[in-house]
PDB file of N, CA and C in Angstrom:
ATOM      1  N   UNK A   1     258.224 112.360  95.694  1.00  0.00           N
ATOM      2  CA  UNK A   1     259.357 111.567  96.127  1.00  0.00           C
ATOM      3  C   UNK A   1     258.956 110.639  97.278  1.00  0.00           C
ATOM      4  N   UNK A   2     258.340 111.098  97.894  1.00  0.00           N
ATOM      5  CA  UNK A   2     257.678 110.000  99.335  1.00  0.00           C
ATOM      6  C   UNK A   2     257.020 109.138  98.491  1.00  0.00           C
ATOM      7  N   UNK A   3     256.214 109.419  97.824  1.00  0.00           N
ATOM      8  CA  UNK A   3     255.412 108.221  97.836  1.00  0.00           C
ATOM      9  C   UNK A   3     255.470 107.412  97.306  1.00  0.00           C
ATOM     10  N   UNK A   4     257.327 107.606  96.464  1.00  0.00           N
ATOM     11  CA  UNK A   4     257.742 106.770  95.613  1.00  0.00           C
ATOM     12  C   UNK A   4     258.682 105.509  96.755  1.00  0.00           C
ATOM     13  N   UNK A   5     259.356 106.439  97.831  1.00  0.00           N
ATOM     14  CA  UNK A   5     260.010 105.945  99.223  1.00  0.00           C
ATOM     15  C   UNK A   5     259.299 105.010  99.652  1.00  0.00           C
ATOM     16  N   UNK A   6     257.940 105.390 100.153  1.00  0.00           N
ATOM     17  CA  UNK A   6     257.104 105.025 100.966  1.00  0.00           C
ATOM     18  C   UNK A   6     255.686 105.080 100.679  1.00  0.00           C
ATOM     19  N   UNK A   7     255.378 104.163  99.487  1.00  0.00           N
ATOM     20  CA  UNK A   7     254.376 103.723  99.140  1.00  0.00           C
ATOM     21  C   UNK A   7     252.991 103.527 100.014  1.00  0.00           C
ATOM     22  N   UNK A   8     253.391 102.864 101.102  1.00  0.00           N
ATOM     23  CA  UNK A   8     252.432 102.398 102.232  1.00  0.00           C
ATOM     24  C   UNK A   8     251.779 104.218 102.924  1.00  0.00           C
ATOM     25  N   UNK A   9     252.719 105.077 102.959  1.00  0.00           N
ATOM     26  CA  UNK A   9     252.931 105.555 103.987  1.00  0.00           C
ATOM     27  C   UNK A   9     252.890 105.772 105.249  1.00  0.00           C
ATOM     28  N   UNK A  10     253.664 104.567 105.560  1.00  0.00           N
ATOM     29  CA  UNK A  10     254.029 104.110 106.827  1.00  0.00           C
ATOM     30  C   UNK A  10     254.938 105.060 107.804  1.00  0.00           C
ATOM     31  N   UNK A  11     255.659 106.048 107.267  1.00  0.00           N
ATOM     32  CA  UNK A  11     257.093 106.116 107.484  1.00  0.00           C
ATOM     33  C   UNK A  11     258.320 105.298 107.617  1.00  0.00           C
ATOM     34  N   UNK A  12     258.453 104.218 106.902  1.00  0.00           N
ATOM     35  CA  UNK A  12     259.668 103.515 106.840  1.00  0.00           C
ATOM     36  C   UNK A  12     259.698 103.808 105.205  1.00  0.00           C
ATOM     37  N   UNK A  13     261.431 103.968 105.020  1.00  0.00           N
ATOM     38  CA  UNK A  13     262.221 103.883 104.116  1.00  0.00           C
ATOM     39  C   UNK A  13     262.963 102.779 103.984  1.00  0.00           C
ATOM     40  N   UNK A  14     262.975 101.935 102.950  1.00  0.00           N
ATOM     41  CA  UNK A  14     264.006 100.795 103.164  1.00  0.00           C
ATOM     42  C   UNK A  14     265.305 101.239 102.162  1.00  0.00           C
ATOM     43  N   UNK A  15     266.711 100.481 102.880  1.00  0.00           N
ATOM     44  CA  UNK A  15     267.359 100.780 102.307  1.00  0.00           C
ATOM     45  C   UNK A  15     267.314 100.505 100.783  1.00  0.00           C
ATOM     46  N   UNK A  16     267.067  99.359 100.725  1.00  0.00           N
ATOM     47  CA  UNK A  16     267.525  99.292  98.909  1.00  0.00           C
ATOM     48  C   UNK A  16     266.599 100.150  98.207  1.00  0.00           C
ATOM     49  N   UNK A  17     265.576 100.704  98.389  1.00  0.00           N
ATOM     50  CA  UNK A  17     264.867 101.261  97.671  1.00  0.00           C
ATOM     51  C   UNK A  17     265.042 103.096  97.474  1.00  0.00           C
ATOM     52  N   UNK A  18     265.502 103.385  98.931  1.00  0.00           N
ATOM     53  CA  UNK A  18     266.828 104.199  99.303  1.00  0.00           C
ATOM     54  C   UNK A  18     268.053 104.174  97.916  1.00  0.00           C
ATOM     55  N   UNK A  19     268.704 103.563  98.507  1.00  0.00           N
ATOM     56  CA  UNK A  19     270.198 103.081  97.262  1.00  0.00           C
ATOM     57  C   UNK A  19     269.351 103.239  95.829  1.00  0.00           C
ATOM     58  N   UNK A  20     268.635 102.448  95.526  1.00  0.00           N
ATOM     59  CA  UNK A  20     268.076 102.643  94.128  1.00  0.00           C
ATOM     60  C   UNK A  20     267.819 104.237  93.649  1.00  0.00           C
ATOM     61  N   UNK A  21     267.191 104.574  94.398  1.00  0.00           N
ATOM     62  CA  UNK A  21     266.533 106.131  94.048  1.00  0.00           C
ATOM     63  C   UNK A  21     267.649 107.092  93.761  1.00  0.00           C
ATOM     64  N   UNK A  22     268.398 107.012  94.811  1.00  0.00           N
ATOM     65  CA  UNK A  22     269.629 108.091  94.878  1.00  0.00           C
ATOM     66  C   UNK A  22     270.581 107.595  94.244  1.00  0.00           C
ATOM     67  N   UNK A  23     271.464 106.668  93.786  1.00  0.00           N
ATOM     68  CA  UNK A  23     272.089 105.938  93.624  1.00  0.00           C
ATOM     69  C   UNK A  23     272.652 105.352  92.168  1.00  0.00           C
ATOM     70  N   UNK A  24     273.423 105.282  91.048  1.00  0.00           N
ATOM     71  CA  UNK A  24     274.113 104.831  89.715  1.00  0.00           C
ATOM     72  C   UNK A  24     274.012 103.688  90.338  1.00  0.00           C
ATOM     73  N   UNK A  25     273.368 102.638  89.028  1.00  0.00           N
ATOM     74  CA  UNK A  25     274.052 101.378  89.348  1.00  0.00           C
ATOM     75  C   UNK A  25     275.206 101.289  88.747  1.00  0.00           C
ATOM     76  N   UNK A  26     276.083 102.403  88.440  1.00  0.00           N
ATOM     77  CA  UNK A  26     277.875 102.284  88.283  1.00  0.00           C
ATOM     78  C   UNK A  26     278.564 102.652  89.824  1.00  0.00           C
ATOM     79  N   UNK A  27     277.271 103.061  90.438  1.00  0.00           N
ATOM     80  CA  UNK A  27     278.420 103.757  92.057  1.00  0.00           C
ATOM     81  C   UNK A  27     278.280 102.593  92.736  1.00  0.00           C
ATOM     82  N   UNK A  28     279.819 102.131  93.172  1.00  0.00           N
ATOM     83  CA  UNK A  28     279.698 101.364  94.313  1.00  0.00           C
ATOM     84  C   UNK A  28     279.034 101.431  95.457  1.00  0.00           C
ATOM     85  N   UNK A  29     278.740 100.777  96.491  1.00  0.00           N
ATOM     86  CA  UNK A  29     278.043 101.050  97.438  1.00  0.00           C
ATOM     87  C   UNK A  29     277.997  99.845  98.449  1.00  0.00           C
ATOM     88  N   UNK A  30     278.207  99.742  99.303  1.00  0.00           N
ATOM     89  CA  UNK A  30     278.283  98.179 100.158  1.00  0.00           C
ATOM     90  C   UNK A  30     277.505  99.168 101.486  1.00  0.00           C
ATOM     91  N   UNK A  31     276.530  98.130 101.867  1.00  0.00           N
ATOM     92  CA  UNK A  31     275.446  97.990 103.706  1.00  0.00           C
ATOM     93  C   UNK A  31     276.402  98.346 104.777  1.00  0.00           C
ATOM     94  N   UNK A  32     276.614  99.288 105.541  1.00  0.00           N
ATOM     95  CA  UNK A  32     277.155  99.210 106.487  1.00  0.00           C
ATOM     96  C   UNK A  32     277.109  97.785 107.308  1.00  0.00           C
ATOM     97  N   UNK A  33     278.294  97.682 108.081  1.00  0.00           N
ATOM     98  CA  UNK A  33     278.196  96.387 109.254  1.00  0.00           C
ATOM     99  C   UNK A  33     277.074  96.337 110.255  1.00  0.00           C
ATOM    100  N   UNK A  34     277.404  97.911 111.049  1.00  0.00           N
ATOM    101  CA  UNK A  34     276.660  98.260 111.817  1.00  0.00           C
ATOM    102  C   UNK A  34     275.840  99.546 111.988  1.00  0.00           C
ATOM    103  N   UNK A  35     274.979  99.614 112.491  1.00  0.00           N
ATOM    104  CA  UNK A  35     274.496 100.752 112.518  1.00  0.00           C
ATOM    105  C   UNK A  35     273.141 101.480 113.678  1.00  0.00           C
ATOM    106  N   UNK A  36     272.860 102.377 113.678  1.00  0.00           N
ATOM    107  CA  UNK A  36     272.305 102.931 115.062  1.00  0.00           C
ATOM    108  C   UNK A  36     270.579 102.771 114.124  1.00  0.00           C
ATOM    109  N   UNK A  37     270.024 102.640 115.426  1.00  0.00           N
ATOM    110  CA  UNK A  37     268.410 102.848 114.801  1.00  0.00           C
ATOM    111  C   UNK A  37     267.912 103.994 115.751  1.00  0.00           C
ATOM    112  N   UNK A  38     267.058 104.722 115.590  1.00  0.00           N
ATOM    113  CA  UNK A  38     266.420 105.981 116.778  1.00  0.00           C
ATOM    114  C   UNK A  38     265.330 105.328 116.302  1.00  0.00           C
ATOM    115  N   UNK A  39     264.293 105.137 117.212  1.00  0.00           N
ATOM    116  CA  UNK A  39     263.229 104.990 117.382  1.00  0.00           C
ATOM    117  C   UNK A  39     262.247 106.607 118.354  1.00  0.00           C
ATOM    118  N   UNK A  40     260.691 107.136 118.205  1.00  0.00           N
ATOM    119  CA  UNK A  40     260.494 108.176 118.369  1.00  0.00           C
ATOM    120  C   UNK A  40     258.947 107.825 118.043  1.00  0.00           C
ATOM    121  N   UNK A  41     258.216 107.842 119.559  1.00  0.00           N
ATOM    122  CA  UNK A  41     256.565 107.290 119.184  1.00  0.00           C
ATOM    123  C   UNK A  41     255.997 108.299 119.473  1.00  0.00           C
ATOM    124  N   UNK A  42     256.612 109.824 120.239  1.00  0.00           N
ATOM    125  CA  UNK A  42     256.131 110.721 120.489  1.00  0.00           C
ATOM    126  C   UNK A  42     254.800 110.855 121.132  1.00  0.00           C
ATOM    127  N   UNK A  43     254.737 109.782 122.114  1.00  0.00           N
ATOM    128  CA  UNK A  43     253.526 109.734 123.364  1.00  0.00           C
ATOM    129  C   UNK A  43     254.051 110.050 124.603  1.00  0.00           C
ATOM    130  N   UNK A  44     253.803 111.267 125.227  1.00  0.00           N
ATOM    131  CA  UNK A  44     253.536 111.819 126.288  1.00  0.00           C
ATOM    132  C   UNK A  44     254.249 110.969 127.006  1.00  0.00           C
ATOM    133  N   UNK A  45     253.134 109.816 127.712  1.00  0.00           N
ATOM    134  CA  UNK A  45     253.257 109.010 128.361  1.00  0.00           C
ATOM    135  C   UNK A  45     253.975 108.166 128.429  1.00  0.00           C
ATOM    136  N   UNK A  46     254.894 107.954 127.432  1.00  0.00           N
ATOM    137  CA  UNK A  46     256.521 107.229 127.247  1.00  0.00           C
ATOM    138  C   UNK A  46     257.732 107.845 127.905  1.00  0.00           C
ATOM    139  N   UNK A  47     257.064 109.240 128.318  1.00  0.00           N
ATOM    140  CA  UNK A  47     258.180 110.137 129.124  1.00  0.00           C
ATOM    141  C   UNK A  47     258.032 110.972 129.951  1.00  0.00           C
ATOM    142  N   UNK A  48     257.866 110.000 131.432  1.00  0.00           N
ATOM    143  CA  UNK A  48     256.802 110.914 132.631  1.00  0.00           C
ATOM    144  C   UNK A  48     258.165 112.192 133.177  1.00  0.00           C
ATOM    145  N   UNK A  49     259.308 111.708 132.748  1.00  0.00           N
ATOM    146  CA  UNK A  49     260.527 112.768 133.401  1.00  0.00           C
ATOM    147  C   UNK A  49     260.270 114.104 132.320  1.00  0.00           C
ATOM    148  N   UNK A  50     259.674 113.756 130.815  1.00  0.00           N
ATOM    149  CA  UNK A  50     259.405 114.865 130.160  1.00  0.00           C
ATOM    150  C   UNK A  50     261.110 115.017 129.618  1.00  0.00           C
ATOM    151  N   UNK A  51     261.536 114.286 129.307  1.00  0.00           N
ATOM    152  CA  UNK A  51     262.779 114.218 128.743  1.00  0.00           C
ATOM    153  C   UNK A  51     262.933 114.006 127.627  1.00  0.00           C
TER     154      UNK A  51
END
């Protein structure tokens, strides 16, 4: 299943390819407006409070 997601393996998922996989092209479905991103580089040194 990943490497159908994420060919590169990059770790990015894009949505439409997302929507496609999981997804009927009979189910509606519309892009959210907005939406949150988390970002996470997991270097030490990005977080001297250790937070």
């Amino acid at each position: 299943m990943m490497n159908e997601l994420d060919p590169d393996n990059m770790g990015v998922i894009l949505y439409h390819k997302f929507v496609e996989t999981f997804f009927t092209p009979d189910q509606a479905y519309s892009p959210p407006d907005t939406f949150f991103v988390y970002h996470y580089n997991g270097l030490e040194s990005s977080c001297p409070s250790s937070k």
